[in-house]
PDB file of N, CA and C in Angstrom:
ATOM      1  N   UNK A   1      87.540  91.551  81.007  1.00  0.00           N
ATOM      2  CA  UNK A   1      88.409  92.708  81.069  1.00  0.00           C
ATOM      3  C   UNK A   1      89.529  92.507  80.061  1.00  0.00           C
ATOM      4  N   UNK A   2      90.347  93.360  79.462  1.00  0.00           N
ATOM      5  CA  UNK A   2      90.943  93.355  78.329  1.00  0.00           C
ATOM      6  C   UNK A   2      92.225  94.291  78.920  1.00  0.00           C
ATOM      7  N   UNK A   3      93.666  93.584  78.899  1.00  0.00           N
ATOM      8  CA  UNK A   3      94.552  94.070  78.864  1.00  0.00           C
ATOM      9  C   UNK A   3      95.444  94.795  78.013  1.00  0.00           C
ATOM     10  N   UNK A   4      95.432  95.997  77.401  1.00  0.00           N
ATOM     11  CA  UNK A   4      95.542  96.526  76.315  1.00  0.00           C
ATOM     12  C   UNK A   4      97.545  96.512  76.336  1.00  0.00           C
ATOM     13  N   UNK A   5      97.818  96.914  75.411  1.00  0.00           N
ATOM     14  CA  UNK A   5      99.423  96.497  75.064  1.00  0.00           C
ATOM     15  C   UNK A   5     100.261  97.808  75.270  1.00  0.00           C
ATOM     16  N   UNK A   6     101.044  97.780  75.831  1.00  0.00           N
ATOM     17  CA  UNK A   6     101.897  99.024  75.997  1.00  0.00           C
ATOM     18  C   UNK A   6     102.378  99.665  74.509  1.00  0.00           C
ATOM     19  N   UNK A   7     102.119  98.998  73.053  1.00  0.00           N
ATOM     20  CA  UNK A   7     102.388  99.659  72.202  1.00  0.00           C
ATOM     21  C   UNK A   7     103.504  98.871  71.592  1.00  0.00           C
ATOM     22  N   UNK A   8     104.496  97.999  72.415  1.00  0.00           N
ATOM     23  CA  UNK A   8     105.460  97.665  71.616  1.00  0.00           C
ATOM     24  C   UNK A   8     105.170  95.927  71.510  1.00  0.00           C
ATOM     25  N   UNK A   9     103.869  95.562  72.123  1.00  0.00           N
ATOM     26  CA  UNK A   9     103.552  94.282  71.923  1.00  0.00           C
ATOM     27  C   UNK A   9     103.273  93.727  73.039  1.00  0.00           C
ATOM     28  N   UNK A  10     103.606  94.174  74.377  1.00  0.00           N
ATOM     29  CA  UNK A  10     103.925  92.990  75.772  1.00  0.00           C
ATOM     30  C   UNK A  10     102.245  93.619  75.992  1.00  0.00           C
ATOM     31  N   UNK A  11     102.143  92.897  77.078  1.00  0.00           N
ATOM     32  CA  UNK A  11     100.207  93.257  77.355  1.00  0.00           C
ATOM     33  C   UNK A  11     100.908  93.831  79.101  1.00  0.00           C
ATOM     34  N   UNK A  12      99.963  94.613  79.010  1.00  0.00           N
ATOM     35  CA  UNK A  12      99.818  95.467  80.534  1.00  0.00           C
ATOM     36  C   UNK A  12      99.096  94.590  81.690  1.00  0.00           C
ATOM     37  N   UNK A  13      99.896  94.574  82.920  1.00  0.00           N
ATOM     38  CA  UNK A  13      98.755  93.618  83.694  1.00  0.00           C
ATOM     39  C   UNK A  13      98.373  94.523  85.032  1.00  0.00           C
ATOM     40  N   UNK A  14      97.414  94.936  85.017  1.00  0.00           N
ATOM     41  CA  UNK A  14      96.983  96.111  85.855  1.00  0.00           C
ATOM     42  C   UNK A  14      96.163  95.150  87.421  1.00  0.00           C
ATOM     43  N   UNK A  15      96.826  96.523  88.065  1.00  0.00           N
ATOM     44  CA  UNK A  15      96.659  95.692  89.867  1.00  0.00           C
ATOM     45  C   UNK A  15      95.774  96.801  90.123  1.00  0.00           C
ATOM     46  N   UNK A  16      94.550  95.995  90.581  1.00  0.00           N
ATOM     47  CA  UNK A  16      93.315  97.351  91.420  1.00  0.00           C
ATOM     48  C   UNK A  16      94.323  98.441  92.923  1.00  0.00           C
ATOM     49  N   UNK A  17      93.708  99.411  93.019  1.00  0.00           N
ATOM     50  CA  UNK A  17      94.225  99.951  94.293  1.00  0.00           C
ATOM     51  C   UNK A  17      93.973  98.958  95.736  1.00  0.00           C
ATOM     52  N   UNK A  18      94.551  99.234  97.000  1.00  0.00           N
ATOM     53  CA  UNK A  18      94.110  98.293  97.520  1.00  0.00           C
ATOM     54  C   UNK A  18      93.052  99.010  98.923  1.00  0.00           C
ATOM     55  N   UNK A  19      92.461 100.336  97.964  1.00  0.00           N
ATOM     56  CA  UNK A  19      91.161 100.899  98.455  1.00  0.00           C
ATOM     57  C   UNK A  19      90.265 100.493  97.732  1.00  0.00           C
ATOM     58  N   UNK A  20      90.331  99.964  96.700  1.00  0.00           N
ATOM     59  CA  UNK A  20      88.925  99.287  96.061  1.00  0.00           C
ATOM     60  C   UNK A  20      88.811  97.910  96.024  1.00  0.00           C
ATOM     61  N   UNK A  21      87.235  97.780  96.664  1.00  0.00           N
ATOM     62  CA  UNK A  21      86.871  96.240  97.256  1.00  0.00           C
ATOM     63  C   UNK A  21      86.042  95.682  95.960  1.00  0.00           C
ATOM     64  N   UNK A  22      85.860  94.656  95.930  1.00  0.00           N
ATOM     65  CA  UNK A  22      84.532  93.946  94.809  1.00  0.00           C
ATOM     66  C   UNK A  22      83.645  94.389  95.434  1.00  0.00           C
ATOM     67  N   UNK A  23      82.887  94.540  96.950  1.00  0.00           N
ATOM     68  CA  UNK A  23      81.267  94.714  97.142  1.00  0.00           C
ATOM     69  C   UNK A  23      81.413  96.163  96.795  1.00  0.00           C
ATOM     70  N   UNK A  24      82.305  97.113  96.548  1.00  0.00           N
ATOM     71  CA  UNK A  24      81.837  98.308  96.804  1.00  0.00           C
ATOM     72  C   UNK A  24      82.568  99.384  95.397  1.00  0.00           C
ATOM     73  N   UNK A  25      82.942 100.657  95.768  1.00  0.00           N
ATOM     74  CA  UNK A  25      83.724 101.482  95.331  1.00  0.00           C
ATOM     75  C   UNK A  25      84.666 101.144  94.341  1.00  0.00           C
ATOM     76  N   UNK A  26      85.238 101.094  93.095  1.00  0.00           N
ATOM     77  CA  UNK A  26      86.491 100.155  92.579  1.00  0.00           C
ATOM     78  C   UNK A  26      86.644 101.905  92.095  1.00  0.00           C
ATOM     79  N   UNK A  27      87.827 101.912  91.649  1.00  0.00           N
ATOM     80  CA  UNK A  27      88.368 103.191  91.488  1.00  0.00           C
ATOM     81  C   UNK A  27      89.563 103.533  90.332  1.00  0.00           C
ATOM     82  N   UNK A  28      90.588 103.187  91.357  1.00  0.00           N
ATOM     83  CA  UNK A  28      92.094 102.638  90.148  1.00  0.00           C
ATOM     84  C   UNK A  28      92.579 101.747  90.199  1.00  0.00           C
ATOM     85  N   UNK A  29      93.217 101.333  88.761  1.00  0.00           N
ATOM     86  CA  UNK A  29      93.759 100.671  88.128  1.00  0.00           C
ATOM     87  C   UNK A  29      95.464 101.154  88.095  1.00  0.00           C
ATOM     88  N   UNK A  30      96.545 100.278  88.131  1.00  0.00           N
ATOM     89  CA  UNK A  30      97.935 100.672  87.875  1.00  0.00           C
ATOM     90  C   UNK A  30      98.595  99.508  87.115  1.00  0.00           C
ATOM     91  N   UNK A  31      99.403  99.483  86.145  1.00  0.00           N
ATOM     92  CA  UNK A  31     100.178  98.781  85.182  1.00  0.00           C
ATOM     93  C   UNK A  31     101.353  99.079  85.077  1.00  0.00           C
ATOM     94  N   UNK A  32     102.559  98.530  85.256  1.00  0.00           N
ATOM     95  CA  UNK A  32     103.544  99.065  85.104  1.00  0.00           C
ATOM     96  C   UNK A  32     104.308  98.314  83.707  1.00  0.00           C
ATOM     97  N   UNK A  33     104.417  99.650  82.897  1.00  0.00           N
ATOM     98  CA  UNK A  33     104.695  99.433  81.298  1.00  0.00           C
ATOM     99  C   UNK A  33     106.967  99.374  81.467  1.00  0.00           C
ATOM    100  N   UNK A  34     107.119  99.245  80.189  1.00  0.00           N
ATOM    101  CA  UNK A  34     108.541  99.791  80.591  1.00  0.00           C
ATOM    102  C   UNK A  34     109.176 100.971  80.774  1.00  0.00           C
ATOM    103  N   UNK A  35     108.289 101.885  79.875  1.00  0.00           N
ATOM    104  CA  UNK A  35     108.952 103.064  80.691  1.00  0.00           C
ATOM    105  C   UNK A  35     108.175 104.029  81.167  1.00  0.00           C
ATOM    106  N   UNK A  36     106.933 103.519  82.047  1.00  0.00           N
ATOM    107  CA  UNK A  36     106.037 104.670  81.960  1.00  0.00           C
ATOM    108  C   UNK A  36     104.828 103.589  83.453  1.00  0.00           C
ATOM    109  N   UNK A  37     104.172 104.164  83.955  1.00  0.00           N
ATOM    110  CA  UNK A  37     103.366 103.543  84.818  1.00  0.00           C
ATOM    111  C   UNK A  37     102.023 104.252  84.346  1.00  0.00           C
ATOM    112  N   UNK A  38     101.211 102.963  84.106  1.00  0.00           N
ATOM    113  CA  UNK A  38      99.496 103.604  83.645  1.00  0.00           C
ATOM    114  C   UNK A  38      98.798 103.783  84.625  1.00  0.00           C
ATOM    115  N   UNK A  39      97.600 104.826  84.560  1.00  0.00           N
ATOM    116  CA  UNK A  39      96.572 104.134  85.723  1.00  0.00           C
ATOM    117  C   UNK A  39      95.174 104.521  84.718  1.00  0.00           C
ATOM    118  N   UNK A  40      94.702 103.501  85.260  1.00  0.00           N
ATOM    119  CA  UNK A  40      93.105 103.751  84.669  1.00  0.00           C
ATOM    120  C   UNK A  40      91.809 104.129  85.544  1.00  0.00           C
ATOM    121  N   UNK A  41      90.955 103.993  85.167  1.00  0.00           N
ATOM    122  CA  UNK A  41      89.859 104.494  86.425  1.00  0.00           C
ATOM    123  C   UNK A  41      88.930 102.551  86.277  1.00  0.00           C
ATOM    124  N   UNK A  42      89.475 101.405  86.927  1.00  0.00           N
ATOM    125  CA  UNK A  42      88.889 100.395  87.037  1.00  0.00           C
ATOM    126  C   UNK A  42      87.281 100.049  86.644  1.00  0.00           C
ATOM    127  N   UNK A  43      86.049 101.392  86.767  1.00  0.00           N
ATOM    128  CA  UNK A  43      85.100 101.162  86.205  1.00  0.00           C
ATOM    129  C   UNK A  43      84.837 101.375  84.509  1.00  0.00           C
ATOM    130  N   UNK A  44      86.094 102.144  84.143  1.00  0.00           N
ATOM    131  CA  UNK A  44      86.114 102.304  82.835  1.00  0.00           C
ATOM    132  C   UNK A  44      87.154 101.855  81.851  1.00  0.00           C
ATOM    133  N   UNK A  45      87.689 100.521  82.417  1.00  0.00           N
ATOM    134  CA  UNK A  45      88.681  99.964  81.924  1.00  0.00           C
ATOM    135  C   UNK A  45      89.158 100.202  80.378  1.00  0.00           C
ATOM    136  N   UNK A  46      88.054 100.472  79.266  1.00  0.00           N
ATOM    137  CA  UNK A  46      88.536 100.796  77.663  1.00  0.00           C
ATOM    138  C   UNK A  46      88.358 102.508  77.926  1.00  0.00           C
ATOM    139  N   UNK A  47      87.972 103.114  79.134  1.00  0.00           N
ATOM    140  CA  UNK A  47      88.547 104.644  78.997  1.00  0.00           C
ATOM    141  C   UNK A  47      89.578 104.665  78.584  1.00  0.00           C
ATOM    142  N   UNK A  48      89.944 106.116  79.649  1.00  0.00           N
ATOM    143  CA  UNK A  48      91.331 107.141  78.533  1.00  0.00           C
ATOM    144  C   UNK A  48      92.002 106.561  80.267  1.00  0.00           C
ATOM    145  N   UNK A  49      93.371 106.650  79.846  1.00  0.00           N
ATOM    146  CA  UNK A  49      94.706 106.018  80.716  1.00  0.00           C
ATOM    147  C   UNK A  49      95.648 107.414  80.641  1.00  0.00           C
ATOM    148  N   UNK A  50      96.571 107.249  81.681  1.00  0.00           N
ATOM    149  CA  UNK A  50      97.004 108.191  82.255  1.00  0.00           C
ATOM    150  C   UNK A  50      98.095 107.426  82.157  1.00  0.00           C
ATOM    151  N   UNK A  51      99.483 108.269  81.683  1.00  0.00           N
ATOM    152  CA  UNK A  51     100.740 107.438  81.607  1.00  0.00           C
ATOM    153  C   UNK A  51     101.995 108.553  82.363  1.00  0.00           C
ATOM    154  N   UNK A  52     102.981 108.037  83.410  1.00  0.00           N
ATOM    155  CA  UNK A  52     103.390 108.691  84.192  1.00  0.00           C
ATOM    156  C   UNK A  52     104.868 107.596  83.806  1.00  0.00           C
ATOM    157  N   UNK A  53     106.087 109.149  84.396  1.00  0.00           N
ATOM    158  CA  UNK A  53     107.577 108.313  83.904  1.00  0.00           C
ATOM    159  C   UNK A  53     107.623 107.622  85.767  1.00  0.00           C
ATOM    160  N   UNK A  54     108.898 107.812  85.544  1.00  0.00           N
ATOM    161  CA  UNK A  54     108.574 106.651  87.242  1.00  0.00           C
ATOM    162  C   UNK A  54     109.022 107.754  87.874  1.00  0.00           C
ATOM    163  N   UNK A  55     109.514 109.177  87.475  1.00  0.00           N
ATOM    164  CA  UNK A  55     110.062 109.892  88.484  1.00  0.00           C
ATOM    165  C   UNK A  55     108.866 110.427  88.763  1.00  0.00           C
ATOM    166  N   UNK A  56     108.143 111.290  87.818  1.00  0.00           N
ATOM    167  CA  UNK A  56     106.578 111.825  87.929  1.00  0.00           C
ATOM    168  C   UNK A  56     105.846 111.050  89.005  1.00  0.00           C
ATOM    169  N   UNK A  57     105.966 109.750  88.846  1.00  0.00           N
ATOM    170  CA  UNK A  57     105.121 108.476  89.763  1.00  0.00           C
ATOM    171  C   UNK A  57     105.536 108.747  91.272  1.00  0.00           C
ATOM    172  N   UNK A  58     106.865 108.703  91.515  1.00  0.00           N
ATOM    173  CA  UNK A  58     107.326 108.692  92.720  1.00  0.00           C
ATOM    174  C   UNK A  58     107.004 110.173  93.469  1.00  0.00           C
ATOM    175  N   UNK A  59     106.946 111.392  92.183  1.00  0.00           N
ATOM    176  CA  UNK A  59     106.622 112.418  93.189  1.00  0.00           C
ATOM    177  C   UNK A  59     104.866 112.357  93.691  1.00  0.00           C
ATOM    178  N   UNK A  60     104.368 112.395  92.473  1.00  0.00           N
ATOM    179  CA  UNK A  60     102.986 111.983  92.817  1.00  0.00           C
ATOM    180  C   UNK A  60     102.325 110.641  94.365  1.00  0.00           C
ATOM    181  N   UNK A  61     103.038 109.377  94.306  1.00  0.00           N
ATOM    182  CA  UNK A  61     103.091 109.444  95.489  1.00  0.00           C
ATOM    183  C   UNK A  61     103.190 109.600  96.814  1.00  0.00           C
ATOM    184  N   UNK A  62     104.801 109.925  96.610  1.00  0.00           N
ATOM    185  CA  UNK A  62     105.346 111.006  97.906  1.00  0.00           C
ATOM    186  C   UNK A  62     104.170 111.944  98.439  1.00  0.00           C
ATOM    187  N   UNK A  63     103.456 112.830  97.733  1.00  0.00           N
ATOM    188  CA  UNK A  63     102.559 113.643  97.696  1.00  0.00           C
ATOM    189  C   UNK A  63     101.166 113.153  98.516  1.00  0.00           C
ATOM    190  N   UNK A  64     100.616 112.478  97.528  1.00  0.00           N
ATOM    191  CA  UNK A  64      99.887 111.379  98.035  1.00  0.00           C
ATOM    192  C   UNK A  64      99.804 110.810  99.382  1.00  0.00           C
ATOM    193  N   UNK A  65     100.612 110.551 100.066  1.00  0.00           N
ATOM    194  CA  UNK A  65     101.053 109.863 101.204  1.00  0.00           C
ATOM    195  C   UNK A  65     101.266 110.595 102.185  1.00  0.00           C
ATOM    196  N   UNK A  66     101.393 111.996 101.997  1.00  0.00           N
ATOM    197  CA  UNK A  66     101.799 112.981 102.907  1.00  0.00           C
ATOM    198  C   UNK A  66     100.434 113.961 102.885  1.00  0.00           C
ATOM    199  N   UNK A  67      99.309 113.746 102.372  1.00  0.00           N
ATOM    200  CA  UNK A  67      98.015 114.373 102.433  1.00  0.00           C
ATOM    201  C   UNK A  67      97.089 113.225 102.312  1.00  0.00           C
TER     202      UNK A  67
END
């Protein structure tokens, strides 16, 4: 697996969700860059990434959590 660089040099270290197991389902990926939080889709790790500010992040969870 290959940790790709936020752009200004530091490397991204991405944490699986903790709904995806090794025997089964793997899903997302999350990295937290400096000013921005990634997520990837874990089976397609050199896919396309999704980059969110932390306020975007926090509503998107909030959300999340309440459905």
């Amino acid at each position: 697996m290959t940790n790709p660089s936020t752009g200004n040099g530091s490397v991204l270290h991405w944490f699986k969700s903790s709904y995806s197991t090794n025997d089964g389902p793997e899903c997302v990926e999350v990295a937290f860059a400096p000013e921005t939080i990634q997520v990837r889709d874990s089976k397609r790790v050199q896919g396309p990434q999704l980059a969110f500010s932390a306020h975007q992040w926090v509503a998107f969870v909030s959300y999340a959590a309440d459905h």
